[in-house]
N, C-alpha and C. Protein backbone atom coordinates (compact mmCIF):
# COMPACT_ATOMS: atom_id res chain seq x y z
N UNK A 1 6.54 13.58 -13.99
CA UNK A 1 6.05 14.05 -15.26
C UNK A 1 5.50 15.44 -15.09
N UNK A 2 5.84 16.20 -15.62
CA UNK A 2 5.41 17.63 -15.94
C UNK A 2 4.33 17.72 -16.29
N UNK A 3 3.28 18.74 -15.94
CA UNK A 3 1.55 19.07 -16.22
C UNK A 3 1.62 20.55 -16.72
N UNK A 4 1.06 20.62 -17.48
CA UNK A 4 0.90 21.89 -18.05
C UNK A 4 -0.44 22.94 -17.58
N UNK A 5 -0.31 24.05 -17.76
CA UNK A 5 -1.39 24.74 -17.09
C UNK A 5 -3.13 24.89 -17.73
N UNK A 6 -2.60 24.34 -18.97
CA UNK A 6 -3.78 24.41 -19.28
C UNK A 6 -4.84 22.99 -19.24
N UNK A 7 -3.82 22.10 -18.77
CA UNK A 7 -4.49 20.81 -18.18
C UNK A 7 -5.51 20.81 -16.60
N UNK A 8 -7.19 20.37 -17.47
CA UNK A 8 -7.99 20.40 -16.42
C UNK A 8 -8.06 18.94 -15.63
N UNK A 9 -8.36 19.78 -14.18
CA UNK A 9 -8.60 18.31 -13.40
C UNK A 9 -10.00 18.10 -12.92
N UNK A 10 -11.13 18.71 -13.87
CA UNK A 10 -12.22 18.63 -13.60
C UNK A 10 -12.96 16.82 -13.81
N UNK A 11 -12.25 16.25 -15.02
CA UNK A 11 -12.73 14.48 -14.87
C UNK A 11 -12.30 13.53 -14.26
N UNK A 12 -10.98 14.38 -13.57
CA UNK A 12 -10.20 13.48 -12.94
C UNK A 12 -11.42 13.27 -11.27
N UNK A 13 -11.80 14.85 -10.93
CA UNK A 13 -13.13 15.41 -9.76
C UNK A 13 -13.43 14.05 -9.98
N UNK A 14 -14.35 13.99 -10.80
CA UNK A 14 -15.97 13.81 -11.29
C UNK A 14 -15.94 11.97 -11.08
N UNK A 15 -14.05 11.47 -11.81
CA UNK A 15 -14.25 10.49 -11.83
C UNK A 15 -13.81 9.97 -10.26
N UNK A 16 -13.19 10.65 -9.16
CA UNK A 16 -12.90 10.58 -7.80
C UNK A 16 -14.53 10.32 -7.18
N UNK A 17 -15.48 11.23 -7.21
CA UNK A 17 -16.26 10.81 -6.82
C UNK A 17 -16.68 9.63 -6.79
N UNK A 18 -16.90 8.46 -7.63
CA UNK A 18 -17.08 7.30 -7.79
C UNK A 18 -16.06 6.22 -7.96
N UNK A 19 -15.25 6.37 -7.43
CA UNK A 19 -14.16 5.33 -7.32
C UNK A 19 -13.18 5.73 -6.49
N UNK A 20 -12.24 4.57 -6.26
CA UNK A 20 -11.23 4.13 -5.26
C UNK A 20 -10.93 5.81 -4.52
N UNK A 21 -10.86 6.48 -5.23
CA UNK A 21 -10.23 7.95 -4.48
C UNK A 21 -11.10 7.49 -2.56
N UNK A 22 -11.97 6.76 -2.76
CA UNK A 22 -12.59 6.84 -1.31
C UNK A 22 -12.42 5.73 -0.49
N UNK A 23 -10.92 4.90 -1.22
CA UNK A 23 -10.80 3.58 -0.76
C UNK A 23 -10.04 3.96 0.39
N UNK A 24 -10.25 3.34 1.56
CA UNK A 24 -10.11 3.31 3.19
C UNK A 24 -8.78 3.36 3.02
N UNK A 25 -8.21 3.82 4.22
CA UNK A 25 -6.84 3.58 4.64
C UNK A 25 -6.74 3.30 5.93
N UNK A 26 -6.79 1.47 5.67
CA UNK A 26 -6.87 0.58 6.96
C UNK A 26 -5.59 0.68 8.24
N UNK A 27 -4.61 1.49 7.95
CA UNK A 27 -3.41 1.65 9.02
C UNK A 27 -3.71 2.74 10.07
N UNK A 28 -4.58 1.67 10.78
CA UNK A 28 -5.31 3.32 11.78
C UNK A 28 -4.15 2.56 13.83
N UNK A 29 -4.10 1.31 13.90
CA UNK A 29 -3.59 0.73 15.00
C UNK A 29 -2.62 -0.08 14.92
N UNK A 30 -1.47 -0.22 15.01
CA UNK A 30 -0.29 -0.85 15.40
C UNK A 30 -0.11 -1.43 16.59
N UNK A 31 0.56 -2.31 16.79
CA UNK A 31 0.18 -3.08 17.83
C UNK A 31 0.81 -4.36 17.98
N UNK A 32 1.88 -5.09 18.89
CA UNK A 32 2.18 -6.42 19.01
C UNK A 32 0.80 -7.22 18.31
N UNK A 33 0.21 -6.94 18.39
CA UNK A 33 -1.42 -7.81 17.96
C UNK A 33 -1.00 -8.00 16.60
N UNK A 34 -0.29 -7.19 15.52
CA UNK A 34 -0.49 -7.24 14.60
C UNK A 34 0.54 -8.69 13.96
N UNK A 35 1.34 -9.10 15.16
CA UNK A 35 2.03 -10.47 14.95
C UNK A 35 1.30 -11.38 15.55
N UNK A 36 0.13 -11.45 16.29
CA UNK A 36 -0.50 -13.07 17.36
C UNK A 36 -1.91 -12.30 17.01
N UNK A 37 -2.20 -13.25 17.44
CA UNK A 37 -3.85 -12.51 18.17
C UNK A 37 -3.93 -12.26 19.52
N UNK A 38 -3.02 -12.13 20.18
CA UNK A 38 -3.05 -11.70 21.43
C UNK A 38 -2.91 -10.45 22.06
N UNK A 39 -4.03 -9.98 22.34
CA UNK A 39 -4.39 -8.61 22.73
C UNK A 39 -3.86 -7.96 23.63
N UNK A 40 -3.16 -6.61 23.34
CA UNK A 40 -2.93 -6.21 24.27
C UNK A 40 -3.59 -4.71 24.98
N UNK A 41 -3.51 -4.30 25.84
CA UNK A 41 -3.80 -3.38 26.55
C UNK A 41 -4.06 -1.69 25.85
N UNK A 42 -2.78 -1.66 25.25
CA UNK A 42 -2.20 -0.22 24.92
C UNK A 42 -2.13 -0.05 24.16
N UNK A 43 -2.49 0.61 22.92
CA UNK A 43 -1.56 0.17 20.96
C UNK A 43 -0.75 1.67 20.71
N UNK A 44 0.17 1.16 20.03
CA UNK A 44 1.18 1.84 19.46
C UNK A 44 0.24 2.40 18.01
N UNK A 45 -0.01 3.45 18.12
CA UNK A 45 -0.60 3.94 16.90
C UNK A 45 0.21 4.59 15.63
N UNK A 46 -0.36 4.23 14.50
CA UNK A 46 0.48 4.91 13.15
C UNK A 46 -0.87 5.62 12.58
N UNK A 47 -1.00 6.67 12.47
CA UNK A 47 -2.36 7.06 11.94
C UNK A 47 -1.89 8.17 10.30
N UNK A 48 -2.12 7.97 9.16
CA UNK A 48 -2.15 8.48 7.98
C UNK A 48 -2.51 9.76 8.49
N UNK A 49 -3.63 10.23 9.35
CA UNK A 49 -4.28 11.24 9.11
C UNK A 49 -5.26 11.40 8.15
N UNK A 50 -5.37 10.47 7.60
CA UNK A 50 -6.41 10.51 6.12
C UNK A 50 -7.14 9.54 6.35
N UNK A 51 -8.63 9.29 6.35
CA UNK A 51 -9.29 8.36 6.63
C UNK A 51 -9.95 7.78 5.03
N UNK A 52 -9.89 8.79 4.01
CA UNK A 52 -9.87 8.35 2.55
C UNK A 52 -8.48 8.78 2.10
N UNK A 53 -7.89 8.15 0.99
CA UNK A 53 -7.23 8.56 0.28
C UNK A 53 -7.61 9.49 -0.76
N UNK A 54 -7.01 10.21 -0.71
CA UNK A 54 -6.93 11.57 -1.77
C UNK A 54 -5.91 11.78 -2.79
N UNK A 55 -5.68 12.25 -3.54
CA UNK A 55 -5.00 12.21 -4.26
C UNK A 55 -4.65 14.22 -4.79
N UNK A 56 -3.49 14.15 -4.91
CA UNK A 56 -3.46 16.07 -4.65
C UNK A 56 -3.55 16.27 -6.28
N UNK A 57 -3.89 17.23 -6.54
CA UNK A 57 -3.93 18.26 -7.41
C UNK A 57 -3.06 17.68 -8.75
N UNK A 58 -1.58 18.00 -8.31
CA UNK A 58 -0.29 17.57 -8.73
C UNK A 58 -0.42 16.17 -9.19
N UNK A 59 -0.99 15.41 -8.41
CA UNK A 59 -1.28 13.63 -8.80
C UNK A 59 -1.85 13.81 -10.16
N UNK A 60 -3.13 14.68 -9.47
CA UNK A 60 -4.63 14.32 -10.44
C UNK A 60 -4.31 14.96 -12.09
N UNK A 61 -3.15 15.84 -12.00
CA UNK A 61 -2.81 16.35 -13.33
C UNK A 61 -2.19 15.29 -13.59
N UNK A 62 -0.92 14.66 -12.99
CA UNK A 62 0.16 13.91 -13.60
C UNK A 62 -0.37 12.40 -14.01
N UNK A 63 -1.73 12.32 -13.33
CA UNK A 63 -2.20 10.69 -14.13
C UNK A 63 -2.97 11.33 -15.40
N UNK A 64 -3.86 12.28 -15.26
CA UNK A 64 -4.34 12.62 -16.39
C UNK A 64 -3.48 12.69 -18.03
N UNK A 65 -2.73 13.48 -17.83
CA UNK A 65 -1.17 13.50 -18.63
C UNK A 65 -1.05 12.65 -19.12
N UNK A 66 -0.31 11.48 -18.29
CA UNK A 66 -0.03 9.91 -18.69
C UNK A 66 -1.03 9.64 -19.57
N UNK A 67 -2.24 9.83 -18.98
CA UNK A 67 -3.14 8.81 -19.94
C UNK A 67 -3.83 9.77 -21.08
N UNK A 68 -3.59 10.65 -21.41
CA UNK A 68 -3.55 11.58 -22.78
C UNK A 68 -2.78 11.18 -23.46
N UNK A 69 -1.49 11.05 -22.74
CA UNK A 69 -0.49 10.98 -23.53
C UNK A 69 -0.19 9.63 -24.85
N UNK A 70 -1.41 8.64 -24.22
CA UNK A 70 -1.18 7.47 -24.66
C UNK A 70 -2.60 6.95 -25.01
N UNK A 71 -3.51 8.03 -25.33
CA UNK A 71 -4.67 8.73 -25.62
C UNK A 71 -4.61 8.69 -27.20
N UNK A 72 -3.46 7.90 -28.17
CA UNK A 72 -3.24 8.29 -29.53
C UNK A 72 -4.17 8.81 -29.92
N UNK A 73 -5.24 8.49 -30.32
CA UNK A 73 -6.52 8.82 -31.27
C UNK A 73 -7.73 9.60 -30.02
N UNK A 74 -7.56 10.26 -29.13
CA UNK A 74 -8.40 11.12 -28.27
C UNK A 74 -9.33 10.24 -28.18
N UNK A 75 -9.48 9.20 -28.15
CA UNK A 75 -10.51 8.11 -28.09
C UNK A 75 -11.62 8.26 -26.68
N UNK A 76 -10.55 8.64 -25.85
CA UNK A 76 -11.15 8.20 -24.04
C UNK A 76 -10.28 6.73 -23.41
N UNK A 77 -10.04 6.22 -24.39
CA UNK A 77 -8.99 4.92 -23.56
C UNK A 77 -7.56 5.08 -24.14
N UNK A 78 -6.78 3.88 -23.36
CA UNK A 78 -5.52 3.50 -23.64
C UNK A 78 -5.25 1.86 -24.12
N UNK A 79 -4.57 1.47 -24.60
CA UNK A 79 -4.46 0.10 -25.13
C UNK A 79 -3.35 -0.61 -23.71
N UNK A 80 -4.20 -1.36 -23.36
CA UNK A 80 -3.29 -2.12 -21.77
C UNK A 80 -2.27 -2.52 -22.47
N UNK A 81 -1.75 -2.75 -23.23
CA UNK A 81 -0.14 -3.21 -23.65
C UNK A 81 0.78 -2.14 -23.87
N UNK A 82 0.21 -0.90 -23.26
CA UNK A 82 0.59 0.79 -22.88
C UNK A 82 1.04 0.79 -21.41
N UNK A 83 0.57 0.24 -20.53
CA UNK A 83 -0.08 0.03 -19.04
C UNK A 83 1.17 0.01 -18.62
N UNK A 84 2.63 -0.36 -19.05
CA UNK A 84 3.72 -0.52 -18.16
C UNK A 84 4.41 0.77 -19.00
N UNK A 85 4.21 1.33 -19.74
CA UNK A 85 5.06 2.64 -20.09
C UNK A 85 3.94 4.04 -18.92
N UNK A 86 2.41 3.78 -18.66
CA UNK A 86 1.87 4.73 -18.36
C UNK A 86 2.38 4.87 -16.60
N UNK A 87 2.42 3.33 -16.45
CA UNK A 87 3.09 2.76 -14.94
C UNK A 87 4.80 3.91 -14.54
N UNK A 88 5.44 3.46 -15.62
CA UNK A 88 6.66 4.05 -15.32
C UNK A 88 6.63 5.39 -15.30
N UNK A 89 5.74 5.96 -16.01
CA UNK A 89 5.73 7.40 -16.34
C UNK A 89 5.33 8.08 -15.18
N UNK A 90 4.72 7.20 -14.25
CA UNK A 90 4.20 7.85 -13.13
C UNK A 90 5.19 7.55 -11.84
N UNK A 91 6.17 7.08 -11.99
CA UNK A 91 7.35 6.41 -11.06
C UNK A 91 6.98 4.97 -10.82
N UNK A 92 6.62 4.21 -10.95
CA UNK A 92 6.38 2.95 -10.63
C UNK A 92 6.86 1.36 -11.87
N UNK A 93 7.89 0.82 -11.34
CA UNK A 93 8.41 -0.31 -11.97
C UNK A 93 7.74 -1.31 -12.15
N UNK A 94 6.79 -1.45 -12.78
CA UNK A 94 5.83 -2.79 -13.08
C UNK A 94 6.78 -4.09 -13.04
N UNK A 95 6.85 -5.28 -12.78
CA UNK A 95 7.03 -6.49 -13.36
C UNK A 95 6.05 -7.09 -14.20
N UNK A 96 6.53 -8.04 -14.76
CA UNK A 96 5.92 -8.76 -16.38
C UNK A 96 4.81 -9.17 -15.61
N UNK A 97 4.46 -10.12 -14.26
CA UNK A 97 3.32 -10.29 -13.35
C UNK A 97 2.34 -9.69 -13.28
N UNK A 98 3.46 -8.58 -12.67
CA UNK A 98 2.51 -7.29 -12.18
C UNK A 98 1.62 -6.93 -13.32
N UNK A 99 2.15 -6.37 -14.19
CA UNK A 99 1.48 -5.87 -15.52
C UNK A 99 0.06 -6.99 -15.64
N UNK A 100 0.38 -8.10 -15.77
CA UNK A 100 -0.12 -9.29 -15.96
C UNK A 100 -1.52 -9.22 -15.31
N UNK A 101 -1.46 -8.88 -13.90
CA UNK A 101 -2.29 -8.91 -12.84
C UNK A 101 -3.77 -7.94 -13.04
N UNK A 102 -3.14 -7.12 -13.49
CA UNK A 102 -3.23 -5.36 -13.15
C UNK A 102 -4.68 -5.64 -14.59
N UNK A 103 -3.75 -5.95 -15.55
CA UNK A 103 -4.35 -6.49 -17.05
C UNK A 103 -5.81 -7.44 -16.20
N UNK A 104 -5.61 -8.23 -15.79
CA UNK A 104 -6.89 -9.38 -15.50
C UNK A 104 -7.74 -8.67 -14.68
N UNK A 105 -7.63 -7.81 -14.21
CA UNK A 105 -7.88 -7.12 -13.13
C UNK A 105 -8.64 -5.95 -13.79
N UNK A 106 -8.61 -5.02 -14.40
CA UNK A 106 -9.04 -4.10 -14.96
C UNK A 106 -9.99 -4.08 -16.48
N UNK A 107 -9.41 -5.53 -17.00
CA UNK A 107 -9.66 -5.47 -18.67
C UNK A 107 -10.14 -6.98 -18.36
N UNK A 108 -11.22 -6.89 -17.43
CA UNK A 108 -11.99 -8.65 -17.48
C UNK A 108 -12.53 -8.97 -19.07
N UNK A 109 -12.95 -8.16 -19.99
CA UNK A 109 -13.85 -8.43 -21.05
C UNK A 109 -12.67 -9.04 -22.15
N UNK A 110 -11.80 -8.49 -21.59
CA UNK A 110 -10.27 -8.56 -23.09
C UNK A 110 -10.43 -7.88 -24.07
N UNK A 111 -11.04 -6.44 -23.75
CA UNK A 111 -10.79 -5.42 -25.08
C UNK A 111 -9.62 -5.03 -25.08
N UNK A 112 -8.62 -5.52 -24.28
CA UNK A 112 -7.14 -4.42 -24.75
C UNK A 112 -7.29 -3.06 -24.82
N UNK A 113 -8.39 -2.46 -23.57
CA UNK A 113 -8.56 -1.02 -23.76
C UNK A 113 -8.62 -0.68 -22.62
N UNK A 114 -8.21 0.34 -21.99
CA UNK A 114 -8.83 0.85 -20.65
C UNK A 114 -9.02 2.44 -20.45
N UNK A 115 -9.86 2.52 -19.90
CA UNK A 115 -10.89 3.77 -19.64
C UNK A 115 -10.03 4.54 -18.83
N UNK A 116 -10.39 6.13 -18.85
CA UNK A 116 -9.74 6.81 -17.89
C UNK A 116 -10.38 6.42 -16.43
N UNK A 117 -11.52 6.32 -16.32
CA UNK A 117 -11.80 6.07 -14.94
C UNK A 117 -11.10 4.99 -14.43
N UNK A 118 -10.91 3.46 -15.06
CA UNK A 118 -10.49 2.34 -14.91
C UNK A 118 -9.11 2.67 -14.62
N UNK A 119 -8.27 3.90 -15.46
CA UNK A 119 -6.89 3.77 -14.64
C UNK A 119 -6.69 4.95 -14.16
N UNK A 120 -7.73 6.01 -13.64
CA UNK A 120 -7.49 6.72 -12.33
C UNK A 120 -7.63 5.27 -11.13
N UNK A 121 -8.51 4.84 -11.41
CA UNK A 121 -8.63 4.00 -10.04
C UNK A 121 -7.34 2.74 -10.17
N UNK A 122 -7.08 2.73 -10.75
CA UNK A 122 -5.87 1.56 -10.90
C UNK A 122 -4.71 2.52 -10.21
N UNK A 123 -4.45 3.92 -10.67
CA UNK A 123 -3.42 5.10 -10.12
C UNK A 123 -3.65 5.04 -8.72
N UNK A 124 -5.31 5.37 -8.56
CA UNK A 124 -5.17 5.71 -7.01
C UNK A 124 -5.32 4.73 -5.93
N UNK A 125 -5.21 3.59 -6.03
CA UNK A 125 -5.13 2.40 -5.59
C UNK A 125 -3.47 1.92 -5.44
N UNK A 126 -2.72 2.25 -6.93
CA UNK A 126 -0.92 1.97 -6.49
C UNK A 126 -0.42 3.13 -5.68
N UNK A 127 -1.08 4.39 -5.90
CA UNK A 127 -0.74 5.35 -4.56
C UNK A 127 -0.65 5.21 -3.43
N UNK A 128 -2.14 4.50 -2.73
CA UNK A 128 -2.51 4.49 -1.96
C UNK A 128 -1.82 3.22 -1.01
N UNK A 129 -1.31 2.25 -1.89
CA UNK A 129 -0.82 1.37 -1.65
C UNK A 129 0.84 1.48 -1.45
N UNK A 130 1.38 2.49 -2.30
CA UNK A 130 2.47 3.15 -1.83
C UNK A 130 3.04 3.36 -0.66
N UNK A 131 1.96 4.56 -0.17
CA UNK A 131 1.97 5.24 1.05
C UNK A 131 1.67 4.46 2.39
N UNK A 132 0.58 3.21 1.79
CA UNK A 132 0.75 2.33 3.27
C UNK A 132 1.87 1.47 3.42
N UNK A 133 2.30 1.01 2.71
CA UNK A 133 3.82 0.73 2.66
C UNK A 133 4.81 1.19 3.73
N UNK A 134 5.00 2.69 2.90
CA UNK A 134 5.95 3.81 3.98
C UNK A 134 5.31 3.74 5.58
N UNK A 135 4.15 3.39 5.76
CA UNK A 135 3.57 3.28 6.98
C UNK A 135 3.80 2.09 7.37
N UNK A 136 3.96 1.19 6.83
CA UNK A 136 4.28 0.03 7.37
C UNK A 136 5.73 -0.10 7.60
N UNK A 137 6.36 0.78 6.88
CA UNK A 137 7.30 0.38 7.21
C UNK A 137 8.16 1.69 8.71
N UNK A 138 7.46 2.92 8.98
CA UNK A 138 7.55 3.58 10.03
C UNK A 138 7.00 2.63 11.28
N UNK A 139 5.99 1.43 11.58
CA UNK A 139 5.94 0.81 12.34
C UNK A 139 6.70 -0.16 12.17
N UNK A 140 7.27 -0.86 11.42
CA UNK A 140 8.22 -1.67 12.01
C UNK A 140 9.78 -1.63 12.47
N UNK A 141 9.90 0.08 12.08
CA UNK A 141 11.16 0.76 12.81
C UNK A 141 10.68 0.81 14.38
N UNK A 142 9.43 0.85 14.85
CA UNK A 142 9.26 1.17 15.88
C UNK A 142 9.08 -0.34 16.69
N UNK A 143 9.28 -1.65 15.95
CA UNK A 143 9.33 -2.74 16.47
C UNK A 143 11.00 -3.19 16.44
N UNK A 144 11.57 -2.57 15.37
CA UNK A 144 13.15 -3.03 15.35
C UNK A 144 14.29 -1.96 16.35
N UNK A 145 14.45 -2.32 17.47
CA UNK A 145 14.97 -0.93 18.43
C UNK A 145 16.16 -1.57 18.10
N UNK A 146 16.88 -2.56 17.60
CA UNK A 146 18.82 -2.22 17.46
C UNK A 146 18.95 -2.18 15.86
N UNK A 147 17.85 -1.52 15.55
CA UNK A 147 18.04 -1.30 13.53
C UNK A 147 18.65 -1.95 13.10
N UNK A 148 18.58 -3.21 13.31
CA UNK A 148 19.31 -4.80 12.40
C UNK A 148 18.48 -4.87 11.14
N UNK A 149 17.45 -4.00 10.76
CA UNK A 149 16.61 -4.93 10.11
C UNK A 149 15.01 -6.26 10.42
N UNK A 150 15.52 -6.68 11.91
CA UNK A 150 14.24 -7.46 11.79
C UNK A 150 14.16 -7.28 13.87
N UNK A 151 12.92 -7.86 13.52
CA UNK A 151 12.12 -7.94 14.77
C UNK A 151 12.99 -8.86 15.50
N UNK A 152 13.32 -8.75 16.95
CA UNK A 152 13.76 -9.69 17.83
C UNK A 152 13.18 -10.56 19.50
N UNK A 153 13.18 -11.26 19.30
CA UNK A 153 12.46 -12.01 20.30
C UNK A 153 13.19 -10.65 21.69
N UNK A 154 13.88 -10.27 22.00
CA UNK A 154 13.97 -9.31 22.96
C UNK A 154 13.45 -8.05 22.48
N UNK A 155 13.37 -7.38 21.41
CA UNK A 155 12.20 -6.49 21.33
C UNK A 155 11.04 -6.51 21.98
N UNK A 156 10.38 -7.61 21.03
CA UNK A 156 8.72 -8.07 21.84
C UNK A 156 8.92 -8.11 23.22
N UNK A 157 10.23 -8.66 23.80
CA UNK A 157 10.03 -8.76 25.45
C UNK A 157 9.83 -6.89 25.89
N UNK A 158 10.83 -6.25 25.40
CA UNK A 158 11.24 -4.74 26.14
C UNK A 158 9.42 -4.06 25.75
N UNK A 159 8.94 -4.72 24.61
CA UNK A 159 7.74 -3.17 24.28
C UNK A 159 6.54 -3.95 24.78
N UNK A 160 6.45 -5.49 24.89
CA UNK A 160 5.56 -5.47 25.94
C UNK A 160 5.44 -5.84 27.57
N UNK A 161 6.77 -4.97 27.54
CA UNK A 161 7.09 -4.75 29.60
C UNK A 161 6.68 -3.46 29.27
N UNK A 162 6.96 -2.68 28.38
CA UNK A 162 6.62 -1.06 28.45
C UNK A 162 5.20 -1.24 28.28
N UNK A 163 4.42 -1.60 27.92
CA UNK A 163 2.99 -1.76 27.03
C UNK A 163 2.20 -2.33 28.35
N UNK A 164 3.17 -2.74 29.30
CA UNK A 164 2.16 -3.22 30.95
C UNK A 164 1.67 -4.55 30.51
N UNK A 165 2.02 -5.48 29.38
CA UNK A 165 1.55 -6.77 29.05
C UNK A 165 2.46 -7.95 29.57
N UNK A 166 2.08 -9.14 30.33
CA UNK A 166 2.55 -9.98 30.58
C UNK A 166 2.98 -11.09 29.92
N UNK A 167 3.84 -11.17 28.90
CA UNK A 167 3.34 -12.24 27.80
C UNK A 167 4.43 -13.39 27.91
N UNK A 168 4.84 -14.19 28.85
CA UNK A 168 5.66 -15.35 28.70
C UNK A 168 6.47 -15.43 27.44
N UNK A 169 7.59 -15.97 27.83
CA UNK A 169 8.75 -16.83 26.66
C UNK A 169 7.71 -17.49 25.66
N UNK A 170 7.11 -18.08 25.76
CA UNK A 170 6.22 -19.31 25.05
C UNK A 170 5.22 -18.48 24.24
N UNK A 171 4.56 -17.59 24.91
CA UNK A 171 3.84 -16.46 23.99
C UNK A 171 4.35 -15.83 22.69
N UNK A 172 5.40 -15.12 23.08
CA UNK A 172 6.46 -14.62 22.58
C UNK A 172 6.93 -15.03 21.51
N UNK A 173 7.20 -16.49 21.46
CA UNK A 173 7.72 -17.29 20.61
C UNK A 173 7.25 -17.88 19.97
N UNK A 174 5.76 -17.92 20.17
CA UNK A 174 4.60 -18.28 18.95
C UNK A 174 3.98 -16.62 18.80
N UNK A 175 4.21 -15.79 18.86
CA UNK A 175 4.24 -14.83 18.11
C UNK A 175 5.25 -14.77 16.98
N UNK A 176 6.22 -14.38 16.68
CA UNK A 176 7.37 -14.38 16.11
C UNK A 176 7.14 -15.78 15.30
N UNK A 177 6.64 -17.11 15.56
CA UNK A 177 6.82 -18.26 14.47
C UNK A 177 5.80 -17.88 13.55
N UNK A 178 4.61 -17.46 13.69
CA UNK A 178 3.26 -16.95 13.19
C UNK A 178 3.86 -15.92 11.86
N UNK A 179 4.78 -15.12 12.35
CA UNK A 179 5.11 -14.16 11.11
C UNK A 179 6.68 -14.78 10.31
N UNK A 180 7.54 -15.66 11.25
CA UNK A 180 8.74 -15.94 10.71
C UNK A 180 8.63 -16.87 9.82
N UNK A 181 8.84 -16.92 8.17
CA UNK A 181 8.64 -18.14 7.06
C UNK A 181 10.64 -18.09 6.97
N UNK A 182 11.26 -17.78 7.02
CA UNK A 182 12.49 -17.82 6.79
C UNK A 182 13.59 -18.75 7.89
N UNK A 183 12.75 -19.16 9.03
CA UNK A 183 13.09 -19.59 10.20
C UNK A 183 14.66 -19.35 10.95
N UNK A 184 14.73 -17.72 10.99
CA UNK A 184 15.51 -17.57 11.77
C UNK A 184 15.36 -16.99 13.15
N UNK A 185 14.34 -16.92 13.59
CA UNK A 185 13.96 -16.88 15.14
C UNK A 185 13.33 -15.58 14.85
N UNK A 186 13.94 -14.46 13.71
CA UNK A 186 12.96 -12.85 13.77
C UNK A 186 12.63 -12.59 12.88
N UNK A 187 12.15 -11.26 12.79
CA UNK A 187 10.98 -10.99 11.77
C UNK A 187 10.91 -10.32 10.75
N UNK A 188 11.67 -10.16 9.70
CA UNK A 188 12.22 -9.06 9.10
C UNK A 188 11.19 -8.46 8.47
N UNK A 189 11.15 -7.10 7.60
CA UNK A 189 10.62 -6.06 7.05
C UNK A 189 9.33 -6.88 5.96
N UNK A 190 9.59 -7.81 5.19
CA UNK A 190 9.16 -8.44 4.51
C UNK A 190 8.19 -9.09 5.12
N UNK A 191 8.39 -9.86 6.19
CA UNK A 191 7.47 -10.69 6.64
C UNK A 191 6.87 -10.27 7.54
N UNK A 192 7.09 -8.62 8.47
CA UNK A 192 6.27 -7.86 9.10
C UNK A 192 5.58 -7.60 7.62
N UNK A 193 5.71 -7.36 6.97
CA UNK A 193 4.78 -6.37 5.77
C UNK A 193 3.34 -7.32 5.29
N UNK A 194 3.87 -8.88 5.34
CA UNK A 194 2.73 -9.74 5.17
C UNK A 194 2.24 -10.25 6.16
N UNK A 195 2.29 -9.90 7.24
CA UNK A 195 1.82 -10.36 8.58
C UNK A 195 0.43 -9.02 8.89
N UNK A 196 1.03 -7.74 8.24
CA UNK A 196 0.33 -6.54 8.24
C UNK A 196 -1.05 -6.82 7.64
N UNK A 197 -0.73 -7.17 6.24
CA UNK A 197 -1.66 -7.58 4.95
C UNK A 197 -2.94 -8.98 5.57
N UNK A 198 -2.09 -9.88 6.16
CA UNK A 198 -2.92 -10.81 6.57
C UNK A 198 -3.61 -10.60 7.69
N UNK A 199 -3.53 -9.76 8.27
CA UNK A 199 -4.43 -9.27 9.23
C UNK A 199 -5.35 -8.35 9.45
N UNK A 200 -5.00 -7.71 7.81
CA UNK A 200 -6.22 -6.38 7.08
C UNK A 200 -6.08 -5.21 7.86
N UNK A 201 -4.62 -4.88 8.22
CA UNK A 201 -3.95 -3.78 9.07
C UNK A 201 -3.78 -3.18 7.83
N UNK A 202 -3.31 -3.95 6.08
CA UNK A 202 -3.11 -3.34 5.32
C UNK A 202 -4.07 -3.11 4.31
């Protein structure tokens, strides 16, 4: 979405100070750990570089925008049954759920209204959640070495002989059951991604 120049990002500031703009970005260690609890020695690090999320310039105009835009009556809010056109406008495909979620989540009282602060922080929270994503998913290229797609019980063997960890067949293989719900012996992208989440890596 296009921002115009005479659009300020001075409430977008004001409303960063006090909300999510300072929500953590937990993808600081990677690590076989992040499939067992079994510790190892060495970690494979993925680091953001950002220890808050921020949101650039360019963002902070293009959510502002959105939510002007749908600002009918200059009120200060938007009507949440707006929430999946303001979603798309910003690149993001809501599902009927999602929307659903987002709604219970933001609009506990049931005014059918939401505040600009309420959906900067709703923005900078699906950002932020974006980008750990893409991070999650740069570490589990670095767990998939024949780019099939999923983790393989000979992976885990090769990175923790490199990693100086001793971890038996039997180890190994209750690692990999811990994250595998599909039961085909590995680990694909999906179920590294909730193995991430359940361990507050995400």
């Amino acid at each position: 979405m296009a921002s115009t120049s005479s659009t300020s990002t001075d409430e977008v500031d004001r409303a960063c100070s006090s909300h999510t703009c300072d929500e953590q970005l937990e993808l600081k260690n990677v690590n076989i750990d992040t499939i067992s609890n079994i510790q190892l020695k060495k970690e494979i690090k993925i680091d953001t570089g950002l220890s808050k999320y921020e949101l650039s310039e360019k963002q902070k105009l293009d959510i502002k925008e959105a939510f002007d835009t749908l600002d009918y009556d200059k009120a200060g809010f938007i009507y949440t049954k707006d929430l999946k056109i303001a979603l798309r406008g910003l690149g993001f495909e809501p599902r009927k759920n999602d929307i659903k979620k987002i709604i219970d989540q933001i609009d506990k009282k049931n005014t059918g209204k939401v505040s600009f602060n309420d959906f900067l922080s709703l923005m900078t929270s699906k950002l932020a959640e974006k980008d750990n994503k893409e991070e999650i998913n740069k570490a589990f290229k670095l767990f998939d070495r024949d780019q099939i797609g999923k983790i393989t019980f000979q992976n885990l063997q090769q990175i923790a002989a490199e990693l100086g960890e001793a971890l038996n067949d039997e180890e190994i293989l209750e690692m990999i059951s811990e994250a595998d719900q599909d039961g085909d012996g590995m680990v694909s992208c999906d179920e590294f991604f909730r193995i991430m989440k359940k361990t507050s890596l995400y």
